[in-house]
Protein backbone atom coordinates (compact mmCIF):
# COMPACT_ATOMS: atom_id res chain seq x y z
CA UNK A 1 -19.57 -10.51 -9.16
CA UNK A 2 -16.87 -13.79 -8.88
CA UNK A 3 -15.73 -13.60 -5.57
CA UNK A 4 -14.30 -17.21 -5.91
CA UNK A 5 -10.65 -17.64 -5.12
CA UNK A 6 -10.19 -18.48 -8.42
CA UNK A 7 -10.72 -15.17 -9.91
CA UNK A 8 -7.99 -14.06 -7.41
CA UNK A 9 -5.07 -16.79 -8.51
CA UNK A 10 -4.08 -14.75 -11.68
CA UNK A 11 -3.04 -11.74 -9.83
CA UNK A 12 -1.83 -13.71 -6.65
CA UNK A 13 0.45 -16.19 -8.51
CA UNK A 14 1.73 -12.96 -10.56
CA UNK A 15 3.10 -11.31 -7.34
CA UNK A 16 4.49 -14.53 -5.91
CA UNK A 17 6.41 -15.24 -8.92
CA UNK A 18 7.67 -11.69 -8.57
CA UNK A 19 8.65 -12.64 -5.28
CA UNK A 20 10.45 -15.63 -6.67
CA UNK A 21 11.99 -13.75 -9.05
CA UNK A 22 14.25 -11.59 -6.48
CA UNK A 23 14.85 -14.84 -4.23
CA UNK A 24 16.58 -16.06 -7.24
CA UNK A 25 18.16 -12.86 -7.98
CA UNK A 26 19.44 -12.47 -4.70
CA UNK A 27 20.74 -16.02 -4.51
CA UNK A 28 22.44 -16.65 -7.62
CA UNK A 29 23.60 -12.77 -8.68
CA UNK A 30 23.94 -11.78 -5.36
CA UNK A 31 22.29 -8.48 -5.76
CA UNK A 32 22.18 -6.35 -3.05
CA UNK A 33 18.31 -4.87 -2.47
CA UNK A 34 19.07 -1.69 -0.85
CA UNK A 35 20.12 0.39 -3.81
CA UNK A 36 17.03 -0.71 -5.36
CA UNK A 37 14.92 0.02 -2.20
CA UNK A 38 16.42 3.43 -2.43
CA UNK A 39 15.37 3.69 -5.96
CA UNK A 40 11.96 3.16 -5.53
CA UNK A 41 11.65 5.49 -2.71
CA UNK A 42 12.87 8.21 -4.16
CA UNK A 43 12.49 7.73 -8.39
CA UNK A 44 9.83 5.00 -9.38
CA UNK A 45 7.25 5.63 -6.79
CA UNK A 46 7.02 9.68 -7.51
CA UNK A 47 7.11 9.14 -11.34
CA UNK A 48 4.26 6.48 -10.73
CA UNK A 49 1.81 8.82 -8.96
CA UNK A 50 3.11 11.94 -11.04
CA UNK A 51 1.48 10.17 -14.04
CA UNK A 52 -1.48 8.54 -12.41
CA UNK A 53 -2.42 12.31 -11.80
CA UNK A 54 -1.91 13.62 -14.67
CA UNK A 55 -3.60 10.35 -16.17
CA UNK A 56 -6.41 10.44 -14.19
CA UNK A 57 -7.35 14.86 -14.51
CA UNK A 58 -8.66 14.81 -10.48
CA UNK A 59 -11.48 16.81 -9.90
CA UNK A 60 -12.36 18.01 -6.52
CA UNK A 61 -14.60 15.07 -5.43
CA UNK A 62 -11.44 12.90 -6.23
CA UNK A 63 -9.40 14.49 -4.32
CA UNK A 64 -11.76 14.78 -1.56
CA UNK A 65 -11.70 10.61 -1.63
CA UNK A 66 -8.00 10.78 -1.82
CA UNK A 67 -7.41 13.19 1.68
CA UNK A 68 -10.06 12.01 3.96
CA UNK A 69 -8.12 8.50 2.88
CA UNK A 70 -5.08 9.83 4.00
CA UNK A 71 -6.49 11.48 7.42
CA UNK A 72 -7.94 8.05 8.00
CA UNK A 73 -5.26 6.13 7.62
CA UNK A 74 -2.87 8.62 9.42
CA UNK A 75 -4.91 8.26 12.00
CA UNK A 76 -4.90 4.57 12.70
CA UNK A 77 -1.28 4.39 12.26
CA UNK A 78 -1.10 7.21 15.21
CA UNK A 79 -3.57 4.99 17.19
CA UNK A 80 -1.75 1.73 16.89
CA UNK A 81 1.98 3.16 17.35
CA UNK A 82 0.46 4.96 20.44
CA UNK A 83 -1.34 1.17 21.26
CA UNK A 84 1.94 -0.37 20.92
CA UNK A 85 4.57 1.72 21.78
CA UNK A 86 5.63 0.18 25.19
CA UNK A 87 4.85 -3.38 23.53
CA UNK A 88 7.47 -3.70 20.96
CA UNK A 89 10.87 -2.34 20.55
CA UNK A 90 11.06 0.80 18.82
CA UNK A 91 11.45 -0.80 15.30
CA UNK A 92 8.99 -3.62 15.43
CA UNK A 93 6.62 -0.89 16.77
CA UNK A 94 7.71 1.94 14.22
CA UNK A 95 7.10 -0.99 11.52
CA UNK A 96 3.79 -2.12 13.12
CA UNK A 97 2.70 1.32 12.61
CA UNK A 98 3.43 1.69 9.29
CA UNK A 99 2.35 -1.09 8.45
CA UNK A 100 -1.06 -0.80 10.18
CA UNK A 101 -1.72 2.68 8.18
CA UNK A 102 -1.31 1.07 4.32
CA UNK A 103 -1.94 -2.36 2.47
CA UNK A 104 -1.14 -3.67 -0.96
CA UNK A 105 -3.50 -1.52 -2.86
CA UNK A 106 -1.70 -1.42 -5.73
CA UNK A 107 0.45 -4.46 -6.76
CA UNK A 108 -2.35 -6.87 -5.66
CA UNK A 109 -5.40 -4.70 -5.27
CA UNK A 110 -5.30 -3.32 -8.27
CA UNK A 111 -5.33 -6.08 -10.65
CA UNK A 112 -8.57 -7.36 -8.18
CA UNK A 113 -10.43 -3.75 -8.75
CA UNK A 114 -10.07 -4.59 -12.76
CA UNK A 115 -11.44 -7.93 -12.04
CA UNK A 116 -14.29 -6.79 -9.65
CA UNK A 117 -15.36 -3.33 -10.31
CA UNK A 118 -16.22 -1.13 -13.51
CA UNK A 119 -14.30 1.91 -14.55
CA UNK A 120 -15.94 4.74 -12.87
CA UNK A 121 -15.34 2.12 -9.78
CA UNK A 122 -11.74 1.43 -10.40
CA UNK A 123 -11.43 5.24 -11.00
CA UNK A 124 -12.58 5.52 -7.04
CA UNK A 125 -10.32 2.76 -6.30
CA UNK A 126 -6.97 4.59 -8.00
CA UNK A 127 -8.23 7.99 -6.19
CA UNK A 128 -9.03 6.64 -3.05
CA UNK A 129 -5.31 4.38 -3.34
CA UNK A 130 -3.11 7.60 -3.41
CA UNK A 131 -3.95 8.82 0.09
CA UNK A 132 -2.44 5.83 1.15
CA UNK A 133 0.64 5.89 -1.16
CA UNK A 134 1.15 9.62 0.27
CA UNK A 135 0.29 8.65 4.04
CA UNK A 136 3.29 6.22 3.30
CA UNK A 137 5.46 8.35 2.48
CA UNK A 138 4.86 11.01 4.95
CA UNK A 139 2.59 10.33 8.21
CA UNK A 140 4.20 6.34 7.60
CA UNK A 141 7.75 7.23 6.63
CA UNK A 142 8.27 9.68 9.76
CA UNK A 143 6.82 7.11 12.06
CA UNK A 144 9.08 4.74 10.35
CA UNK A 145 11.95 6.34 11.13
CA UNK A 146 10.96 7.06 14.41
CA UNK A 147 11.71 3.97 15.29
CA UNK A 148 15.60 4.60 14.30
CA UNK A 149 16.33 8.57 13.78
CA UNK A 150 15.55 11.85 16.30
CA UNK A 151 12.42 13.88 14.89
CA UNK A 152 14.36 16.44 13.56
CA UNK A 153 16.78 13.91 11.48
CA UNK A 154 12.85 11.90 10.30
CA UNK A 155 11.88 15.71 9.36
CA UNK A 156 14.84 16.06 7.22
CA UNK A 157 14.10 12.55 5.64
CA UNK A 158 10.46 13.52 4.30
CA UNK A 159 11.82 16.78 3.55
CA UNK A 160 13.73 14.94 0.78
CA UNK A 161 10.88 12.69 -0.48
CA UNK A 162 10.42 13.34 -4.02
CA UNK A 163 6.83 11.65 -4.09
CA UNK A 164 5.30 14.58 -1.72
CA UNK A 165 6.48 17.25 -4.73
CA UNK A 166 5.28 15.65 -7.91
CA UNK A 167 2.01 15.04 -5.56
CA UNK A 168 1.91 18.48 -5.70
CA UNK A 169 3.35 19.85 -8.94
CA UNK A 170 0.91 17.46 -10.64
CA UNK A 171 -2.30 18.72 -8.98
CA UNK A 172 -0.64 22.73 -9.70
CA UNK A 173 -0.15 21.26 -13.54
CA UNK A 174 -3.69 19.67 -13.64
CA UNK A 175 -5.17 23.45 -12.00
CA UNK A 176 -3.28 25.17 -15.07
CA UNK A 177 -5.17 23.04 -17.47
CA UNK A 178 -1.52 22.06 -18.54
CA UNK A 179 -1.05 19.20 -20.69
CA UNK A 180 2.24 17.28 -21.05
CA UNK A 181 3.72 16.29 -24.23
CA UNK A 182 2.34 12.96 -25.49
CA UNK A 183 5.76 11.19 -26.06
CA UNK A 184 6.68 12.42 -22.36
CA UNK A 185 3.41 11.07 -21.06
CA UNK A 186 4.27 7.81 -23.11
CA UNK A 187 7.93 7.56 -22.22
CA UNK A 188 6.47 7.54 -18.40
CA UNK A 189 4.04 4.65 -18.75
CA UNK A 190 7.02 2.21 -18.26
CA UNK A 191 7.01 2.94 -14.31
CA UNK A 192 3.82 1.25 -12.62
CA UNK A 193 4.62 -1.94 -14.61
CA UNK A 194 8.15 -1.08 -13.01
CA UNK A 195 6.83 -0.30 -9.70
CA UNK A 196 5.39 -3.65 -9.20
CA UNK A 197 7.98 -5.96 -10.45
CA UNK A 198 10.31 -4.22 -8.20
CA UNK A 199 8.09 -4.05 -5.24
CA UNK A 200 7.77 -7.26 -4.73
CA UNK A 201 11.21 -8.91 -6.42
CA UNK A 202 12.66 -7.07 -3.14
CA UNK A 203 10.54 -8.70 -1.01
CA UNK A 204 12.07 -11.82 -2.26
CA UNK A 205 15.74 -10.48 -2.28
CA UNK A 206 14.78 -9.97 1.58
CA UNK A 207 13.56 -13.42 2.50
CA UNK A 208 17.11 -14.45 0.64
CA UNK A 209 18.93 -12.91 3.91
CA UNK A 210 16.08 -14.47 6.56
CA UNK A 211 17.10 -16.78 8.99
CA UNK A 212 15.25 -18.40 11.68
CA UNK A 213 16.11 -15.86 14.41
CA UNK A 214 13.75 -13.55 12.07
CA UNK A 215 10.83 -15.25 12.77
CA UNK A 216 9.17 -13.46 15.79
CA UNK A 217 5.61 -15.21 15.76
CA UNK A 218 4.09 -12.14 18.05
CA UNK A 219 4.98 -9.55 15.39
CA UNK A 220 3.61 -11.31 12.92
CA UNK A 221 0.40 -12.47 14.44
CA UNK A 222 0.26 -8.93 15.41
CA UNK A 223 0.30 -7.56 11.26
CA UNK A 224 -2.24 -9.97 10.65
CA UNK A 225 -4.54 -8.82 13.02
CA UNK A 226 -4.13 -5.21 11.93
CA UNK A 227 -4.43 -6.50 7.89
CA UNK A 228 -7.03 -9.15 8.28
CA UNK A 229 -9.56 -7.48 11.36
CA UNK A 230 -8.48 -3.59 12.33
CA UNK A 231 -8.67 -2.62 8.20
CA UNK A 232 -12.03 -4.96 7.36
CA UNK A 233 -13.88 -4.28 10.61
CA UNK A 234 -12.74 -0.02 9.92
CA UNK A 235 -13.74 -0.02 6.09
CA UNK A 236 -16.88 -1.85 6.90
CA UNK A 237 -17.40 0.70 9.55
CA UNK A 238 -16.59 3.54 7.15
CA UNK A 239 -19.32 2.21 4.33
CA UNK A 240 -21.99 1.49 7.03
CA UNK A 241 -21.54 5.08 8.56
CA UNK A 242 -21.58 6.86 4.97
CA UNK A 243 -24.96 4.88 4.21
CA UNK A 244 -26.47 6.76 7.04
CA UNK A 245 -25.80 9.88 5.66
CA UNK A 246 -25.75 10.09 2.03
CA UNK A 247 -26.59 8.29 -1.18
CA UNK A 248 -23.38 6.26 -1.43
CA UNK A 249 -22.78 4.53 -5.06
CA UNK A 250 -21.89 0.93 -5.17
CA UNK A 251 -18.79 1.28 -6.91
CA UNK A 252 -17.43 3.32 -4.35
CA UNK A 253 -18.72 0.95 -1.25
CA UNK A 254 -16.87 -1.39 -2.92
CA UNK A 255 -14.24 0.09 -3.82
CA UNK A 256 -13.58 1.11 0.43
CA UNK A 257 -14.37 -2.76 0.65
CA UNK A 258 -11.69 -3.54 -1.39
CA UNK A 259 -9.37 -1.48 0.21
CA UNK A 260 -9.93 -3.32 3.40
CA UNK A 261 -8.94 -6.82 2.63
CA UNK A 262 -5.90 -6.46 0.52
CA UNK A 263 -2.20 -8.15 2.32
CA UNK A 264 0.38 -5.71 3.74
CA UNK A 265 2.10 -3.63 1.83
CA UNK A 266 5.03 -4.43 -0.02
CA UNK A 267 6.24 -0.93 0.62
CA UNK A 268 6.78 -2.28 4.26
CA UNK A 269 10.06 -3.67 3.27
CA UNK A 270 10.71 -1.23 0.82
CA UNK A 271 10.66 1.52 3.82
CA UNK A 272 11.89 -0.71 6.32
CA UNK A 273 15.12 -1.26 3.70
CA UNK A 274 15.62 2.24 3.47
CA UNK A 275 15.55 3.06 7.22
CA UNK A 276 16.99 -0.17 8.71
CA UNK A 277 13.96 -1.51 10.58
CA UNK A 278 14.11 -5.20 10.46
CA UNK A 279 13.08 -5.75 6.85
CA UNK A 280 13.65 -9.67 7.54
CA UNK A 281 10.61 -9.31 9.90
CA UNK A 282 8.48 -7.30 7.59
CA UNK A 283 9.02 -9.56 4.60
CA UNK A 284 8.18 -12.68 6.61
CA UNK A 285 4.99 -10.68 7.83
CA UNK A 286 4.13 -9.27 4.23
CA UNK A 287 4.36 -13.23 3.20
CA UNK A 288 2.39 -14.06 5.39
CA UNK A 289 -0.47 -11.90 4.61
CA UNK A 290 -0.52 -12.34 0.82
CA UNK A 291 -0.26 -16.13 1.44
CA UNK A 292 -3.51 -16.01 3.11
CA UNK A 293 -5.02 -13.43 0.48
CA UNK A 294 -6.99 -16.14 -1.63
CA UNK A 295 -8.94 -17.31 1.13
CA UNK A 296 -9.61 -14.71 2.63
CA UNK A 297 -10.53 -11.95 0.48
CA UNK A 298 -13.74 -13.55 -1.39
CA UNK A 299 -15.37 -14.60 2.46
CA UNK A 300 -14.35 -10.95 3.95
CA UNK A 301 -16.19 -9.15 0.76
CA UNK A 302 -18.82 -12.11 1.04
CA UNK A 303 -19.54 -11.37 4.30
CA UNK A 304 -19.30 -7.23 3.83
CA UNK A 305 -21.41 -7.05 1.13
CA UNK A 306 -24.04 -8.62 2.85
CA UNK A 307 -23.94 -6.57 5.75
CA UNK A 308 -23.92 -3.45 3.59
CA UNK A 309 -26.57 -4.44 1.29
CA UNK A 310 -24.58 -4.52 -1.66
CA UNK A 311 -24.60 -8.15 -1.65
């Protein structure tokens, strides 16, 4: 298995010249990122994991990966916003808790689970990847827009995600043993390649707008902490305590690895656009995180693989 930084460039330089992409964009077209933040939210993202079900046929151990993902995740993102409620202003702290509950499994992980793991392991990886994408856009958007709206008005807001019902009509579809049209399924395969261009050209549309005053070194050091110890030292935990009690396959142990040491999601900004939670601060932070990705990742999984005996 290459766990040299090298194997990690391709993918990394990808997503930074994304990034690049929508500094330009933003510079020299002067195109605003909100609309498209708003079109992700509620259009590319749903269509994404709409066909990624209906792709992938879940069975019920899949699906079993892909809740007890989301519970634990939901509940680190209630443990940190109640660990830093009275430590940040509501919308550094509604961010940090977003932010604390998800990662970039999917516009960087993703291409590093084809590099690293076999199929049935990047099957686990893809399963195990939409608990997060629907913790973010429940458990993570309400405490999102916590930091900015009542509870009844951050009710309303998930109530008019479009992600939690093709969650939902795609599992009913898949229990039906219903099959969509193959030039339907076809004409949908443009949106994950969509998905991550835009995710991450609106990072770079955001750090367009930063200024110095954005920088707040605390809030930062404080996402890094939650990306780069909280998620490894909880995912090593997690593989460690499932070794104790069952036969746990490789590919999956590394695939819960994986998840640990990705960067911060680029959804952080996305949201954070769409509420009007200091995206300036959350791009900086998101940055920050991927920046440090390559050097990182392969002495994290190093280290985790020994300790797990996968190494």
């Amino acid at each position: 298995m290459d766990l040299a930084p090298s194997a990690l460039m391709g993918p990394l330089l990808m997503l930074l010249g994304y990034v690049g992409l929508g500094f330009i964009a933003a510079q020299r077209l002067n195109i605003d990122p909100r609309p498209i933040a708003t079109l992700l939210v509620y259009l590319i993202a749903p269509l994404t994991i709409f066909r990624a079900l209906m792709n992938g046929g879940p069975t019920a151990e899949y699906l079993v990966l892909t809740f007890a993902m989301f519970l634990l995740v939901s509940g680190m993102a209630l443990a940190v916003r109640w660990a830093t409620q009275h430590r940040f202003g509501p919308q550094e702290g509604a961010l940090l808790a977003f932010s604390s509950g998800t990662g970039n499994t999917g516009y960087f992980g993703l291409p590093v689970a084809l590099i690293l793991l076999p199929p049935e392991g990047v099957t686990l990886y893809l399963f195990c990847m939409l608990g997060i994408n629907l913790y973010e856009f429940t458990v993570g958007f309400y405490l999102s827009a916590r930091g900015h709206f009542s509870v009844r008005q951050s009710l309303a807001k998930i109530a008019r995600l479009p992600l939690i019902y093709a969650f939902f009509l795609a599992l009913l579809l898949n229990a039906l043993n219903a099959t969509l049209p193959e030039s339907l399924m076809s004409s949908l395969a443009v949106f994950p390649a969509t998905y991550t261009l835009l995710g991450m050209m609106i990072i770079g549309m955001t750090l367009s707008q930063v200024t110095l005053a954005a920088w707040d070194a605390r809030f930062v050091a404080t996402c890094v902490g939650l990306r780069y110890l909280l998620w490894p030292l909880v995912m090593l935990g997690a593989v460690l305590v499932l070794q104790q009690f069952t036969p746990l396959a490789p590919e999956l142990a590394m695939a819960l690895l994986l998840l640990g040491v990705v960067p911060m999601a680029s959804n952080v900004v996305v949201v954070a656009m769409e509420l009007g939670i200091q995206p300036q601060k959350g791009a900086l932070a998101v940055l920050t995180t991927t920046l440090l990705a390559p050097l990182l990742i392969p002495l994290y999984l190093g280290l985790m693989l020994r300790l797990t005996g996968l190494g």
